[in-house]
PDB file of N, CA and C in Angstrom:
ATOM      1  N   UNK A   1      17.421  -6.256  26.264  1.00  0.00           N
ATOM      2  CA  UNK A   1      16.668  -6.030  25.047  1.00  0.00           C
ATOM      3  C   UNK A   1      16.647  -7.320  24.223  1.00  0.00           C
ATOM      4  N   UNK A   2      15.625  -7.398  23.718  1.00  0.00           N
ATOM      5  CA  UNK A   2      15.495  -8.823  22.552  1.00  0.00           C
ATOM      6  C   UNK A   2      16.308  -8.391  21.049  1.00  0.00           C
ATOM      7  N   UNK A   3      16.368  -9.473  20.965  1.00  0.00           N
ATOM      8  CA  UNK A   3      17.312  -9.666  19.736  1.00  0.00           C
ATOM      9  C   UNK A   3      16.814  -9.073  18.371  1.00  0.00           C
ATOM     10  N   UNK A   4      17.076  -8.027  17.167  1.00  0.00           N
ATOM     11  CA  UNK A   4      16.057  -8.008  16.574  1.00  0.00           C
ATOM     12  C   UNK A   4      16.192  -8.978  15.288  1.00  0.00           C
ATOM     13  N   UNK A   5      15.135  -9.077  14.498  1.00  0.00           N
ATOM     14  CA  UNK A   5      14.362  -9.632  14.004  1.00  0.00           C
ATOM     15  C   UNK A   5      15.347  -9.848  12.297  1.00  0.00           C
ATOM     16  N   UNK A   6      15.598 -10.904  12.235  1.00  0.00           N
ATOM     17  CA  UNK A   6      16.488 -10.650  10.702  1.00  0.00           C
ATOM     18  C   UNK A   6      15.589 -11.023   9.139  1.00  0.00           C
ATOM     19  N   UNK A   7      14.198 -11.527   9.771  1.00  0.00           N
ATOM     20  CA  UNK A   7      13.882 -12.047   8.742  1.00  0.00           C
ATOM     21  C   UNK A   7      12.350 -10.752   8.561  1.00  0.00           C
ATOM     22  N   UNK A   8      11.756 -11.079   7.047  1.00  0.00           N
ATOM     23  CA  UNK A   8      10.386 -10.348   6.720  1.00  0.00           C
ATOM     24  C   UNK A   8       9.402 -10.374   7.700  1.00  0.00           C
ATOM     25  N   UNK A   9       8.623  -9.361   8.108  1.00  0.00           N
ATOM     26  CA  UNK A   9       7.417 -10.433   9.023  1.00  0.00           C
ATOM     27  C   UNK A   9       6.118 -10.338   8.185  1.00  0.00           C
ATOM     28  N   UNK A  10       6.342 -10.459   6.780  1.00  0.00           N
ATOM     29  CA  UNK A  10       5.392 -11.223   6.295  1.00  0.00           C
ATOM     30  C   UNK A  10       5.584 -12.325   5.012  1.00  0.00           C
ATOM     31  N   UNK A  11       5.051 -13.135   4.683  1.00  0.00           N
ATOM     32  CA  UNK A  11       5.154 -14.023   3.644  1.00  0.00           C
ATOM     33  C   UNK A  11       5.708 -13.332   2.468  1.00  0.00           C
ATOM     34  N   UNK A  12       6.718 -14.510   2.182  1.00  0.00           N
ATOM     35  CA  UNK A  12       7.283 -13.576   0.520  1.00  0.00           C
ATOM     36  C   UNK A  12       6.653 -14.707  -0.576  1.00  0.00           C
ATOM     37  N   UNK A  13       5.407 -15.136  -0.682  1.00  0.00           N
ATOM     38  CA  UNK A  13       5.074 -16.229  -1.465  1.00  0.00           C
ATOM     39  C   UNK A  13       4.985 -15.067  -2.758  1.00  0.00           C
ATOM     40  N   UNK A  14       3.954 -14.079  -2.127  1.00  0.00           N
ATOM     41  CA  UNK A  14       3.600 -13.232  -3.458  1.00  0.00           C
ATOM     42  C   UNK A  14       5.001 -12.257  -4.206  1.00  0.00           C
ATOM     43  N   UNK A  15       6.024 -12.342  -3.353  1.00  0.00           N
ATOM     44  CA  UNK A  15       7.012 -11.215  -4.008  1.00  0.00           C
ATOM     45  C   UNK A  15       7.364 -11.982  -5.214  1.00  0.00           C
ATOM     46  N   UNK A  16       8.021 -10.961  -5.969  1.00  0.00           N
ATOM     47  CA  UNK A  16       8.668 -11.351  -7.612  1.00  0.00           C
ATOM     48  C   UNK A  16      10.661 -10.996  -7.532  1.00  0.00           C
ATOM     49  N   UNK A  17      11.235 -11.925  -8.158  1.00  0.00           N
ATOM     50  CA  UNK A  17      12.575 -11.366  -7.764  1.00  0.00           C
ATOM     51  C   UNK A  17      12.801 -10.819  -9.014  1.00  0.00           C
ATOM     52  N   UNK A  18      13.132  -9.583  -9.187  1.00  0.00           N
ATOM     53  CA  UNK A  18      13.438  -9.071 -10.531  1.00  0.00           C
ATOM     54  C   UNK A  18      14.522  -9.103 -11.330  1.00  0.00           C
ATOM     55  N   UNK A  19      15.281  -9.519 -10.281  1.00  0.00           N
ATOM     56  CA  UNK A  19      17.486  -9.189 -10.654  1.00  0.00           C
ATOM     57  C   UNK A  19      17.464 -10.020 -12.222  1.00  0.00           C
ATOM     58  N   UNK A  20      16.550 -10.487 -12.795  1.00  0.00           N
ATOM     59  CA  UNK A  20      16.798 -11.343 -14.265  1.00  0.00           C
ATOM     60  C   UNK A  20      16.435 -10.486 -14.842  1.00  0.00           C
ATOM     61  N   UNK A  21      15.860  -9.173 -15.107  1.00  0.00           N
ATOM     62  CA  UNK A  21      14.812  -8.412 -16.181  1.00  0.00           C
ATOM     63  C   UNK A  21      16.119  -7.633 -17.137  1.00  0.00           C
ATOM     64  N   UNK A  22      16.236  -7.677 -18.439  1.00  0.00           N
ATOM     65  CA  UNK A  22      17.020  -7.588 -18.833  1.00  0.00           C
ATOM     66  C   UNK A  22      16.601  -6.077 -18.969  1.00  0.00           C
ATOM     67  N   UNK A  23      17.589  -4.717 -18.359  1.00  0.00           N
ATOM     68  CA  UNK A  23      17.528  -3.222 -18.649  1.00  0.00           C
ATOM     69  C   UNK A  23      18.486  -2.665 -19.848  1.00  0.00           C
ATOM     70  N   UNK A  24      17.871  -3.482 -21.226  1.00  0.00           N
ATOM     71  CA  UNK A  24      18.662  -2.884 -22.232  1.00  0.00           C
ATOM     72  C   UNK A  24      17.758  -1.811 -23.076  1.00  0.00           C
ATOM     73  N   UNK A  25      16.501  -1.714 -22.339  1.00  0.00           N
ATOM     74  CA  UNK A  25      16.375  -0.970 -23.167  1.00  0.00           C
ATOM     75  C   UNK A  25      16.344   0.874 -23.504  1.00  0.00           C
ATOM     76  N   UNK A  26      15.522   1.724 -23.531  1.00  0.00           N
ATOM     77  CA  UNK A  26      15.524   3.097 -23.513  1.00  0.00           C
ATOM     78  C   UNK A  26      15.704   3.942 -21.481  1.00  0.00           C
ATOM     79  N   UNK A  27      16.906   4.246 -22.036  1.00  0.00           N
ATOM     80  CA  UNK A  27      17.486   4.335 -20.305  1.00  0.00           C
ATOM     81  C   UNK A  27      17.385   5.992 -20.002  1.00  0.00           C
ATOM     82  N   UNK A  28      15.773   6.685 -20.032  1.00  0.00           N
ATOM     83  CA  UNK A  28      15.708   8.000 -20.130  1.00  0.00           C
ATOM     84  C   UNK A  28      15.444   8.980 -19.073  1.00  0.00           C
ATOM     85  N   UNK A  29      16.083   9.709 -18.945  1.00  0.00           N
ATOM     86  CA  UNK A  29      15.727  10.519 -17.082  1.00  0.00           C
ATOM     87  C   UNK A  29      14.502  10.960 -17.114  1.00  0.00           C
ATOM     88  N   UNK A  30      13.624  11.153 -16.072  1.00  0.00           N
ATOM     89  CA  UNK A  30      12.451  11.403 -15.744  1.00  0.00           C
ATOM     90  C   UNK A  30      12.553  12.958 -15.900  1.00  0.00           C
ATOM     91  N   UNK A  31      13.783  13.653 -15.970  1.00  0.00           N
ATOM     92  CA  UNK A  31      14.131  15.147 -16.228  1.00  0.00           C
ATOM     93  C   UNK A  31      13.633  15.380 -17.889  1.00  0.00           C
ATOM     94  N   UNK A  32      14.030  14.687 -18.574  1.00  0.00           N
ATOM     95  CA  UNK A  32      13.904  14.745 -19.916  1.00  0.00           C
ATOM     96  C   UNK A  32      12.349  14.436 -20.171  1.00  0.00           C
ATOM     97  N   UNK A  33      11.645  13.827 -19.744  1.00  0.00           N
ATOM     98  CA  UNK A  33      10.535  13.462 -20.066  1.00  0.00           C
ATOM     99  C   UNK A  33       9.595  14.858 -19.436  1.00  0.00           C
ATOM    100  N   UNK A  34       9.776  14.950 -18.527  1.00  0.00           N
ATOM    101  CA  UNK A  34       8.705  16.399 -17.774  1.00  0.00           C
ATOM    102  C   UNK A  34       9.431  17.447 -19.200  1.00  0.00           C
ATOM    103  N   UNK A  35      10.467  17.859 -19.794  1.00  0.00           N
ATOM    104  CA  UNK A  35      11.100  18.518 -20.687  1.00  0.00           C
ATOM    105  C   UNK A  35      10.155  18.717 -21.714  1.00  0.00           C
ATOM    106  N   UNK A  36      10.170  17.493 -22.138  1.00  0.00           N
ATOM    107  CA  UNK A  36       9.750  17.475 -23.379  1.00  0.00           C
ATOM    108  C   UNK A  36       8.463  17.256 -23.279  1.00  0.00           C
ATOM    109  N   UNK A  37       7.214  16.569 -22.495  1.00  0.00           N
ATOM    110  CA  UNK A  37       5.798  17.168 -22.304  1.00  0.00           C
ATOM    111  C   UNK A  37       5.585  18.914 -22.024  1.00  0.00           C
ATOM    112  N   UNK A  38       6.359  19.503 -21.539  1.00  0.00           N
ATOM    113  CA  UNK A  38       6.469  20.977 -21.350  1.00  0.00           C
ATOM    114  C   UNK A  38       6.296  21.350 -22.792  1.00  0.00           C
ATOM    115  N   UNK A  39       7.278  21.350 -23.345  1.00  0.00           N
ATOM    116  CA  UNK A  39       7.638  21.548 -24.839  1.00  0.00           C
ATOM    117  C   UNK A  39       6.323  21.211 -25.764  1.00  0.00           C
ATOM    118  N   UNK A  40       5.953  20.012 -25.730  1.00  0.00           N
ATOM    119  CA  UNK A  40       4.742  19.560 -26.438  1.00  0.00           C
ATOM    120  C   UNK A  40       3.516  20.326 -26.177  1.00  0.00           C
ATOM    121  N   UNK A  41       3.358  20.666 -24.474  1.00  0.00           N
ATOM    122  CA  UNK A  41       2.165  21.557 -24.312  1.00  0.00           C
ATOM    123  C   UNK A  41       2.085  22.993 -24.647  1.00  0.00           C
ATOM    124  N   UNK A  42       3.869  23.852 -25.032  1.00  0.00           N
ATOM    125  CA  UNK A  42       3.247  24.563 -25.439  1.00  0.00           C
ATOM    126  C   UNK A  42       3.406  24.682 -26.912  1.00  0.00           C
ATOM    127  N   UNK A  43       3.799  23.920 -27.702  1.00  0.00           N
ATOM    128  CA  UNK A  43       3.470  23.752 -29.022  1.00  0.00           C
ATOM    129  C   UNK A  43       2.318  23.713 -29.289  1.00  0.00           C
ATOM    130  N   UNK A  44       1.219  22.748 -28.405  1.00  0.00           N
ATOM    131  CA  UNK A  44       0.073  22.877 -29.127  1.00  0.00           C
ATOM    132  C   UNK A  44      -0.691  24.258 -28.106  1.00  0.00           C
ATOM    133  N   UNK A  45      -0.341  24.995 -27.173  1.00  0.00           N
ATOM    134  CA  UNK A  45      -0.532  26.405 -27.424  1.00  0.00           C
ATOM    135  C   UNK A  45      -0.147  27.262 -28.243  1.00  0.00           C
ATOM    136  N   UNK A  46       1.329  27.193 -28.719  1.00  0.00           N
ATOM    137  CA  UNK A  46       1.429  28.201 -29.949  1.00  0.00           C
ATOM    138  C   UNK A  46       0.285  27.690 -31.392  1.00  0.00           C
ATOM    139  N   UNK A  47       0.586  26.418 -31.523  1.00  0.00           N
ATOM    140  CA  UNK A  47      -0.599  26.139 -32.753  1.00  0.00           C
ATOM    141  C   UNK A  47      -2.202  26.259 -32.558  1.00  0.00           C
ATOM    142  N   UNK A  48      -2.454  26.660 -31.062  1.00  0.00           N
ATOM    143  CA  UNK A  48      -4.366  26.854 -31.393  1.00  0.00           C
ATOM    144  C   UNK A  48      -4.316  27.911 -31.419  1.00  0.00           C
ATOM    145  N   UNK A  49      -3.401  29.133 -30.601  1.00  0.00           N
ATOM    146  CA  UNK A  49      -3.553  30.192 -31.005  1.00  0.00           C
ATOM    147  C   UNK A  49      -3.380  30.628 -32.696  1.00  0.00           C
ATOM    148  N   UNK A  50      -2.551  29.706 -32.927  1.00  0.00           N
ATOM    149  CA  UNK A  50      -2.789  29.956 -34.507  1.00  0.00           C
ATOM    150  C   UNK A  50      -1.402  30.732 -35.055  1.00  0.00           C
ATOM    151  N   UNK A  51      -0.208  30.564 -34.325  1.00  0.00           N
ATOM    152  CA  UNK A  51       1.061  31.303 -34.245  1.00  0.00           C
ATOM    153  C   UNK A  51       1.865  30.909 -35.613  1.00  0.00           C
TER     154      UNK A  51
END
């Protein structure tokens, strides 16, 4: 069997290295967010019905 392959097999000219991006900021679960659009949609169902 041939040896396999350790490197990309395509050009990394276009990749970006990210490991510098500083993650200080709002660190929020994707759980909380579906939550609280839930919440918002049916607020503005209780308010057109007019509740």
């Amino acid at each position: 069997m041939s040896k396999e392959k350790t490197t990309m097999p395509f050009s990394q000219a276009g990749l970006v290295n990210y490991t510098d991006i500083d993650k200080s900021g709002l660190n929020i679960k994707p759980e909380y967010i579906v939550i609280l659009a839930i919440l918002i949609f049916f607020i503005e169902i209780a308010l057109w019905k007019g509740l």
